[in-house]
Protein backbone atom coordinates (compact mmCIF):
# COMPACT_ATOMS: atom_id res chain seq x y z
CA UNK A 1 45.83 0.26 -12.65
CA UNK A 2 42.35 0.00 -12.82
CA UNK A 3 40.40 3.29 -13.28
CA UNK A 4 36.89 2.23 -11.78
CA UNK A 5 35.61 4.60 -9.42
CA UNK A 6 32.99 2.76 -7.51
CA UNK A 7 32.08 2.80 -3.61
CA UNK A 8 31.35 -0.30 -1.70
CA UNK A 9 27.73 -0.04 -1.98
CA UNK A 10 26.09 0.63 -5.34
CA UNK A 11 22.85 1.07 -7.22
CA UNK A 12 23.13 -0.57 -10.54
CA UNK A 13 23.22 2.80 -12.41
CA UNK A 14 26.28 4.02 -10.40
CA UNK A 15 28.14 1.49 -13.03
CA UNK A 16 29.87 3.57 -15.72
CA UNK A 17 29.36 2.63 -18.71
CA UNK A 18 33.21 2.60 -19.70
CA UNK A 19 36.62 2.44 -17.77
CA UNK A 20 39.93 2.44 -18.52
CA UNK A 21 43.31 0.43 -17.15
CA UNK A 22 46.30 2.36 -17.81
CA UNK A 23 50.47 1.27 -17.55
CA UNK A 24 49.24 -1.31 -20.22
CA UNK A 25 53.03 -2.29 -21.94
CA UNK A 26 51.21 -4.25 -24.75
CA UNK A 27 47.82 -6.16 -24.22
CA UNK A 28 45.49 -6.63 -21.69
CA UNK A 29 43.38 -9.59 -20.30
CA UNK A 30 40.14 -7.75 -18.83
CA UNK A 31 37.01 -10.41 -17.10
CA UNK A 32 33.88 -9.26 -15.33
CA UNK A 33 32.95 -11.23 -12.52
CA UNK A 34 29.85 -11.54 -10.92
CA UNK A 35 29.90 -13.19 -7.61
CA UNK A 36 33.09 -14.71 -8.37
CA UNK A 37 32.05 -16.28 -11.58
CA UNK A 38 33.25 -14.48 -14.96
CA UNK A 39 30.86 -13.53 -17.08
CA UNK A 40 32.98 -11.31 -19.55
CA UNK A 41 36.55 -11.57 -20.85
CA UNK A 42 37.98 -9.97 -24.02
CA UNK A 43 41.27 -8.90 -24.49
CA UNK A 44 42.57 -5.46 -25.14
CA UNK A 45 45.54 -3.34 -26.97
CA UNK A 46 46.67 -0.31 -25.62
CA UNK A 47 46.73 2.73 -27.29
CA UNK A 48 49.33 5.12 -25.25
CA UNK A 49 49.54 2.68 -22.50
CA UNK A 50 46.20 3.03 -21.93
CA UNK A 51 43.38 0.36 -22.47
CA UNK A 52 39.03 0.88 -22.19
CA UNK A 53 36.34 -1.67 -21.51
CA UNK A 54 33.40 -0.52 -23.27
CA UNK A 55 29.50 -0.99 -22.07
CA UNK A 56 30.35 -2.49 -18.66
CA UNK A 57 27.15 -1.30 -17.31
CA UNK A 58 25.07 -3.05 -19.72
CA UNK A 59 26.86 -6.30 -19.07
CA UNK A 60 26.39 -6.41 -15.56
CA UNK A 61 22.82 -5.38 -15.96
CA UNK A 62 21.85 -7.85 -18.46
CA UNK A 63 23.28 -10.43 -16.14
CA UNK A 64 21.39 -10.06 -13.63
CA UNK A 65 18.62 -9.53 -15.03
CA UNK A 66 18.98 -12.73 -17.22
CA UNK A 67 19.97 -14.68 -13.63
CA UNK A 68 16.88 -12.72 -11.38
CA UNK A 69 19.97 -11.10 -9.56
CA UNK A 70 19.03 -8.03 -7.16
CA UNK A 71 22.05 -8.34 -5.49
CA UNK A 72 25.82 -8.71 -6.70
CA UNK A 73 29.12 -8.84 -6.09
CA UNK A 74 31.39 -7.17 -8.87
CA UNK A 75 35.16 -7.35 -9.31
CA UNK A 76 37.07 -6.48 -12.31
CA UNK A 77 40.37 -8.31 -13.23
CA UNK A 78 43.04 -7.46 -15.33
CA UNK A 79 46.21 -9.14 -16.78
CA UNK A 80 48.83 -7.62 -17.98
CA UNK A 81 52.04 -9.53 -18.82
CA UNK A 82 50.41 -12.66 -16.86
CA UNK A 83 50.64 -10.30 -13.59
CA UNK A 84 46.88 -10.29 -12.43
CA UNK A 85 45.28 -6.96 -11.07
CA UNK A 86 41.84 -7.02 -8.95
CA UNK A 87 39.54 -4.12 -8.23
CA UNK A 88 36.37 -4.80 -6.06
CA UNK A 89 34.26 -6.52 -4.74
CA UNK A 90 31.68 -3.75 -5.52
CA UNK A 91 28.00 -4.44 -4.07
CA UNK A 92 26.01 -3.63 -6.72
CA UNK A 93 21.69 -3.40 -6.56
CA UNK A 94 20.09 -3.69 -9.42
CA UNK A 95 18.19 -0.72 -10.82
CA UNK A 96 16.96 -0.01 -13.88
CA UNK A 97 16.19 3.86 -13.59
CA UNK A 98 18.35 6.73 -12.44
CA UNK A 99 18.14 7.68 -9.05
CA UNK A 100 18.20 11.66 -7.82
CA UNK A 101 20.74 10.68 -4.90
CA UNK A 102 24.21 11.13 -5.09
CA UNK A 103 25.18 8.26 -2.45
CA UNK A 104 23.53 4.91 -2.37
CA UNK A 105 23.37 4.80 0.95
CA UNK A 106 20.90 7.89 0.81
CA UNK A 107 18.52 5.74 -1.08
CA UNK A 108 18.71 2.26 0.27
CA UNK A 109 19.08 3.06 3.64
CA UNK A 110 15.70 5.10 3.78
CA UNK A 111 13.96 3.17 1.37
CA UNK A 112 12.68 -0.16 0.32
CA UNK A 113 13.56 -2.04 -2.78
CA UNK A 114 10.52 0.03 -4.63
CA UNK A 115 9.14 3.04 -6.33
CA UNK A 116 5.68 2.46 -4.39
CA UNK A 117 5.04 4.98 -0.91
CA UNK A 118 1.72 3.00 -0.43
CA UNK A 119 -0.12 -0.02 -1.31
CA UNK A 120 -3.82 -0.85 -1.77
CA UNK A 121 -4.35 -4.56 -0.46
CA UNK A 122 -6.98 -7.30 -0.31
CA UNK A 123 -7.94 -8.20 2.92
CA UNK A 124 -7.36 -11.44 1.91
CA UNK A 125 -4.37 -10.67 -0.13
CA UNK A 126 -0.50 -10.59 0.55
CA UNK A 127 2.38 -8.22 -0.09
CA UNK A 128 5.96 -8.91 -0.45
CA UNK A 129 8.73 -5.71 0.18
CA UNK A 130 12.25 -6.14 -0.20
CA UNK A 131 15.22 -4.00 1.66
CA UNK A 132 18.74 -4.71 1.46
CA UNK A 133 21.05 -3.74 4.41
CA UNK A 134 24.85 -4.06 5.12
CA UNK A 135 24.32 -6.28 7.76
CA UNK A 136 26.14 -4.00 10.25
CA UNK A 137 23.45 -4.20 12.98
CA UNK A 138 20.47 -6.29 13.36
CA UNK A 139 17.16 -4.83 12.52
CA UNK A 140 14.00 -4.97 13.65
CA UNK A 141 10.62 -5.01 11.81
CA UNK A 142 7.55 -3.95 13.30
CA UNK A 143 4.21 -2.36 11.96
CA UNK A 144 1.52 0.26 13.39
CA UNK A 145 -1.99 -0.82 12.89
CA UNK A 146 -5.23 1.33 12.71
CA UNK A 147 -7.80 -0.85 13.59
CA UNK A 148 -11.85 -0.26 13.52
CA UNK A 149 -13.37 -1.68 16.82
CA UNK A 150 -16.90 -0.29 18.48
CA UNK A 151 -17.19 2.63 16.22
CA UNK A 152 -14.32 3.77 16.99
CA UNK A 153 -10.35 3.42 15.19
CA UNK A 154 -7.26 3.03 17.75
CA UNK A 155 -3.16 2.27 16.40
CA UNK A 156 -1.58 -0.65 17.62
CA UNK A 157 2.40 -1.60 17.29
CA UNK A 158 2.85 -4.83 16.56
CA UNK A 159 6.55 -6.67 16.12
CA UNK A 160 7.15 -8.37 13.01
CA UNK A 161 10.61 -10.00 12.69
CA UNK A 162 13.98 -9.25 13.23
CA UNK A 163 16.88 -9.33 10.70
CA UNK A 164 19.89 -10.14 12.45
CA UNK A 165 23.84 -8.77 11.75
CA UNK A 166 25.40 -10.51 8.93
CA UNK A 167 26.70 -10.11 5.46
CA UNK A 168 25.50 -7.41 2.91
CA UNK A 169 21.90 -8.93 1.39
CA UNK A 170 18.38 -7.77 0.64
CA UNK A 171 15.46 -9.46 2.16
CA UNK A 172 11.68 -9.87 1.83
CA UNK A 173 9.06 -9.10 4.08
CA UNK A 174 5.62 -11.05 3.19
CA UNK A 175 2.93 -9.36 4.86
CA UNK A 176 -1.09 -10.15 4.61
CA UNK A 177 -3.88 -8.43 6.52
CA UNK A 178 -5.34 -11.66 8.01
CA UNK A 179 -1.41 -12.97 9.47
CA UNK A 180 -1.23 -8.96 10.72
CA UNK A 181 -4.46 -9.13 12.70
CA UNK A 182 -3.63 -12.51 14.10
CA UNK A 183 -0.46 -11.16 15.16
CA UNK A 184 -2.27 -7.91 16.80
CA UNK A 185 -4.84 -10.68 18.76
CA UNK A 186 -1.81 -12.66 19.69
CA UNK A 187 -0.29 -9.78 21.56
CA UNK A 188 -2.94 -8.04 22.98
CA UNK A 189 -5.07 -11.41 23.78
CA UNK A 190 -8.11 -10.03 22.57
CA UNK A 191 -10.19 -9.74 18.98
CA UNK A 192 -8.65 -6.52 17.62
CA UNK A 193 -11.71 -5.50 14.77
CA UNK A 194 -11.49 -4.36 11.51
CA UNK A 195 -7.78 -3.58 10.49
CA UNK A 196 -8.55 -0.62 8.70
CA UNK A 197 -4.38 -0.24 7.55
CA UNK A 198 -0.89 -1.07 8.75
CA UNK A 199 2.98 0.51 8.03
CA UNK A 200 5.77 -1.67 8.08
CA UNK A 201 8.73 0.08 10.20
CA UNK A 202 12.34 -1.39 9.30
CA UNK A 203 14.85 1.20 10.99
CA UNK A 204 14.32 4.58 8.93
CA UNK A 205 11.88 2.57 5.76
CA UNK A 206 8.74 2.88 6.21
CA UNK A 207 5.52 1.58 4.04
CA UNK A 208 1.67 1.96 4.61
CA UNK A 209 -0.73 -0.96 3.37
CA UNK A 210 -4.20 0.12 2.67
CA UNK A 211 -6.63 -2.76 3.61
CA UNK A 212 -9.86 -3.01 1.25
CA UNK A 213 -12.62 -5.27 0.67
CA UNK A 214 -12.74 -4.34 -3.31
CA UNK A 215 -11.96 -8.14 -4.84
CA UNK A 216 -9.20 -7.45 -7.55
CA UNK A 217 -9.88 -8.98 -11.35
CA UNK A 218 -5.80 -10.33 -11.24
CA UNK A 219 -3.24 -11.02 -9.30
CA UNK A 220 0.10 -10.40 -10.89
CA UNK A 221 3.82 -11.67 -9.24
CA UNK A 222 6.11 -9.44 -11.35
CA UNK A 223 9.82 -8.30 -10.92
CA UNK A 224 9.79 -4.74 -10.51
CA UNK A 225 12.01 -2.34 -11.40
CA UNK A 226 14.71 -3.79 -8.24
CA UNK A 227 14.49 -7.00 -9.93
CA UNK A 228 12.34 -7.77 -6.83
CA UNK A 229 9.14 -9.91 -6.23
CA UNK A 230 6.29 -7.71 -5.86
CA UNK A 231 2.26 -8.82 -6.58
CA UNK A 232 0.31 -6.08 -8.43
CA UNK A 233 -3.13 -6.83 -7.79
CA UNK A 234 -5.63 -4.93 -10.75
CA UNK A 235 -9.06 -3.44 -10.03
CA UNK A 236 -11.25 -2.77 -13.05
CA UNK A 237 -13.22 -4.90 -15.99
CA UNK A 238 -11.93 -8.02 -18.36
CA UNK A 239 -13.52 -8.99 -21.51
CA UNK A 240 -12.10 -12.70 -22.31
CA UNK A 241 -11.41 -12.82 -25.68
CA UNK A 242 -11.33 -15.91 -27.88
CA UNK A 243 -10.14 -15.46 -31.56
CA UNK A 244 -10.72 -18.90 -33.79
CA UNK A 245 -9.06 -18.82 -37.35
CA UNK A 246 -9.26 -21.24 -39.08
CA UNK A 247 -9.42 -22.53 -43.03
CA UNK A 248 -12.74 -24.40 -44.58
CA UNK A 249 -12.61 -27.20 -46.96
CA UNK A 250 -15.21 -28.98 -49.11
CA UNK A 251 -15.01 -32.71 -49.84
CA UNK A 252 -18.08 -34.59 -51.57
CA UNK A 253 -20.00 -31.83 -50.88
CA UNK A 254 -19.34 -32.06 -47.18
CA UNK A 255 -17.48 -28.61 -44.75
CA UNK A 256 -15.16 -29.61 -42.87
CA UNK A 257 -12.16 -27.62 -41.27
CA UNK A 258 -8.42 -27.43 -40.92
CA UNK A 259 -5.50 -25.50 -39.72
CA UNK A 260 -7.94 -24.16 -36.28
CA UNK A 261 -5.78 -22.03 -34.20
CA UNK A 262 -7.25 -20.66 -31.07
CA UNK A 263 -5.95 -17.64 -28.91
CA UNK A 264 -7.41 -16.74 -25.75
CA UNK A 265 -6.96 -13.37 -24.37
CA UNK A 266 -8.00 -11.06 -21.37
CA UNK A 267 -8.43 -7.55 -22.23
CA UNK A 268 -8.56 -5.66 -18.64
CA UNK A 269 -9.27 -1.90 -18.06
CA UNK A 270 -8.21 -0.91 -14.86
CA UNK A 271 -10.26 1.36 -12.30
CA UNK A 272 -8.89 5.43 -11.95
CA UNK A 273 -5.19 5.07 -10.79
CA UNK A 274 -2.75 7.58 -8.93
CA UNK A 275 0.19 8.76 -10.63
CA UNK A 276 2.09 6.52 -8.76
CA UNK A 277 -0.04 3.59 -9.27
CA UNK A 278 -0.01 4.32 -12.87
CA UNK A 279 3.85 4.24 -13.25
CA UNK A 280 3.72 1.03 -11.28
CA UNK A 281 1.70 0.06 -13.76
CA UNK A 282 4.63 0.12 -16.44
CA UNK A 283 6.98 -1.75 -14.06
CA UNK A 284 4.64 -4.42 -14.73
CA UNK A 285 4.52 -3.78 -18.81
CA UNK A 286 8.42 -4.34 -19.08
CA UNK A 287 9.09 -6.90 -16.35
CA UNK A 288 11.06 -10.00 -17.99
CA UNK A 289 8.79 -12.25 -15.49
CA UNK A 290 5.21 -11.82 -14.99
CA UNK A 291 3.18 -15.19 -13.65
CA UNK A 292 -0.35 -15.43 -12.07
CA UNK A 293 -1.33 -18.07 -9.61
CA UNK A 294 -3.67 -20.38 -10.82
CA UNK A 295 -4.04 -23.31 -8.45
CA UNK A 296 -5.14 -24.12 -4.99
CA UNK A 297 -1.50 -25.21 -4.58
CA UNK A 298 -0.18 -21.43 -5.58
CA UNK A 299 1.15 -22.99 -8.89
CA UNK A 300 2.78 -19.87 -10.66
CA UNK A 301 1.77 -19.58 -14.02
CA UNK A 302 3.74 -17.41 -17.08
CA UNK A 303 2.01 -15.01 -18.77
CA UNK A 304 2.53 -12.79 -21.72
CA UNK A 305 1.48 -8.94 -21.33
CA UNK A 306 0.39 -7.39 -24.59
CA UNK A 307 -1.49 -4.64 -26.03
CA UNK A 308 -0.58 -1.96 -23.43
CA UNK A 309 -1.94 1.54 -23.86
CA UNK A 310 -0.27 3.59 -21.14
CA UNK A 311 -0.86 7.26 -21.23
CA UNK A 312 -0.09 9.29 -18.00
CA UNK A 313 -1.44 12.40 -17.43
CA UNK A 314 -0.76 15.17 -14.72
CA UNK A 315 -3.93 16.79 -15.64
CA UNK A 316 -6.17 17.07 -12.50
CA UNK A 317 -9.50 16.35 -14.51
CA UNK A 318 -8.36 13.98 -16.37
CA UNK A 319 -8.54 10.17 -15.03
CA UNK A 320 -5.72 7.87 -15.87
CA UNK A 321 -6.85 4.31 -16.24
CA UNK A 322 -4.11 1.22 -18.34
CA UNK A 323 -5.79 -0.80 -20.81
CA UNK A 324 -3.60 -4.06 -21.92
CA UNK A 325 -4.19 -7.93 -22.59
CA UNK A 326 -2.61 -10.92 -20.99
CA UNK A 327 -2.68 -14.69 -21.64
CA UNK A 328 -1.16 -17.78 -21.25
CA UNK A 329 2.37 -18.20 -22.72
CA UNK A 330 0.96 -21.74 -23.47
CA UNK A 331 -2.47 -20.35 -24.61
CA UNK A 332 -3.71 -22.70 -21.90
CA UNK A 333 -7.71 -23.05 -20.83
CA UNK A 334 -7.71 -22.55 -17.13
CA UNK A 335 -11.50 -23.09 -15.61
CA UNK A 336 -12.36 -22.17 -11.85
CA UNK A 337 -14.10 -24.89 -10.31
CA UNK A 338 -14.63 -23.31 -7.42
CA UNK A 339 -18.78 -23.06 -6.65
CA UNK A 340 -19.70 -20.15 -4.44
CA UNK A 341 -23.56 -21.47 -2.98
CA UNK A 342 -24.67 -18.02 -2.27
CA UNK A 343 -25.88 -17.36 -5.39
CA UNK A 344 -28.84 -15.16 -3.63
CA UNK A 345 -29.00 -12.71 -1.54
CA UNK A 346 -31.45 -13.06 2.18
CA UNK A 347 -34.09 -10.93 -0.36
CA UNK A 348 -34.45 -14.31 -2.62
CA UNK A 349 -34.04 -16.79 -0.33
CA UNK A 350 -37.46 -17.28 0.46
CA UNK A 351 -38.65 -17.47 -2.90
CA UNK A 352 -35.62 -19.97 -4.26
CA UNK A 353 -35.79 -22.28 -1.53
């Protein structure tokens, strides 16, 4: 019999990190599979009947995260005098923290795949937010818009999507202020203003987008700590940094060099962040992906995070900003070529044309 006391519906952390299989006569055959493919298999002797698989939390987690997995199926076979024994499937959702609920259902059905209650959002920017469901019953998306028209702000519900009945599976919503308003103008029929913010409504989740004109410095697509797509998008300063090294040589009386290396980094200090924002923040230190977009054809780039100084304070006077480097994986030169023609402002114009 296998001893693994796991619901239907798990949070990666619900794993223990050891089981046992007991009525073992002699040796067992013990495989992990993930989605029906194995991924582990050792065997084990018993000791009083009784064998233990050691670490089976990590295994499951570093598979996923390896394979960009949010979502799994587990099962756990064992063999035992070539009589095969199955427990599961197990639905398990990747997490790297602990989480204060006792039930997974508690947490996934109330929440979306993130540690974030709001967001701060170019106007022209985009969001992605992941929820998984058990496909039961179909749901529907919708979001409540404050908008700024005449002077004066008014809420607007606009529908979304809808997810229909199915199989157990997480899904991503992509949202972006300027697709929001459109679909606000669609249904109404009319110019709705200045969308001031908008909260995305799927059954009992809920999440608030803050619209702003602030243009960010980066533009991060990271998996966060769901093993979910989420863009982080940085306010604050960059200093590029360029760092030549290399070794001089003299030949007739003539310099020349040899061995140049060059390494091209972005050291960024970010604007005063939230608590929240701040812990965010490390999500994206530790993330096993991390790419910017760097073309007009949304080409995702890698990049390499380095350099991190993350110090969170509670403090109330005290203003918690990250300061960390990125670059290229390739050490690449990337240059905009994009030409903005308003280099003046109506005060100039007279004078420059």
């Amino acid at each position: 019999m296998i001893n693994l006391n796991l619901s239907e519906y798990n949070l990666l952390q619900d794993i223990p990190s050891s089981f046992t299989i007991d009525t073992v006569t002699d040796v067992a055959t013990v495989s992990v599979l993930i989605n029906d493919v194995t991924i582990y298999t050792t065997s084990l002797y018993e000791y009083n009947g009784v064998v233990t698989l050691y670490d089976l939390r990590d295994i499951v987690e570093q598979y996923m995260r390896d394979n960009a997995m949010p979502l799994a199926a587990l099962k756990v076979t064992s063999k035992v005098r070539s009589i095969p024994v199955t427990s599961g499937p197990y639905y398990i959702i990747f997490c790297e923290h602990f989480n204060s609920e006792d039930i997974a259902a508690n947490f996934y059905n109330y929440n979306f795949l993130s540690n974030r209650s709001y967001y701060v959002i170019p106007r022209t920017g985009f969001q992605t937010i992941a929820l998984f469901t058990e496909g039961y019953d179909a749901i529907n998306v919708f979001t409540e818009c404050i908008f700024l028209k005449d002077g004066e702000r008014y809420s607007l519900k606009v529908p979304m999507r809808t997810i229909a009945a199915g199989h157990p599976n997480i899904y991503n919503i992509l949202s972006h202020p300027s697709h929001i308003s459109l679909l606000a103008k669609r249904l109404s029929g009319e110019d709705c203003g200045k969308l001031l913010s908008y909260t995305i409504h799927a059954e009992k989740r809920s999440m608030t987008y803050y619209v702003t004109d602030d243009v960010p410095e980066i533009i991060f697509h990271f998996r966060n700590a769901y093993n979910v797509s989420e863009y982080l998008y940085v306010f604050g300063t960059t200093n590029y940094k360029t760092v030549v090294d290399r070794q001089e040589a003299v030949c007739q009386r003539r310099h020349s060099f040899y061995n140049q290396s060059v390494q091209r980094t972005h050291e960024v200090t970010t604007v005063p962040l939230s608590m929240e924002e701040a812990h965010w923040y490390n999500e994206l230190f530790i993330s096993p992906s991390v790419t910017v977009e760097m073309s007009a054809d949304y080409d995702e780039v890698p990049v390499l995070i380095s350099d991190i100084t993350s110090e969170i304070s509670n403090r109330p006077d005290e203003k918690v900003r990250m300061k960390f480097s990125w670059r290229f994986d390739d050490n690449a030169r990337w240059i905009n070529t994009f030409k903005d023609w308003n280099v003046f402002n109506n005060v100039y114009i007279d004078t420059f044309k």
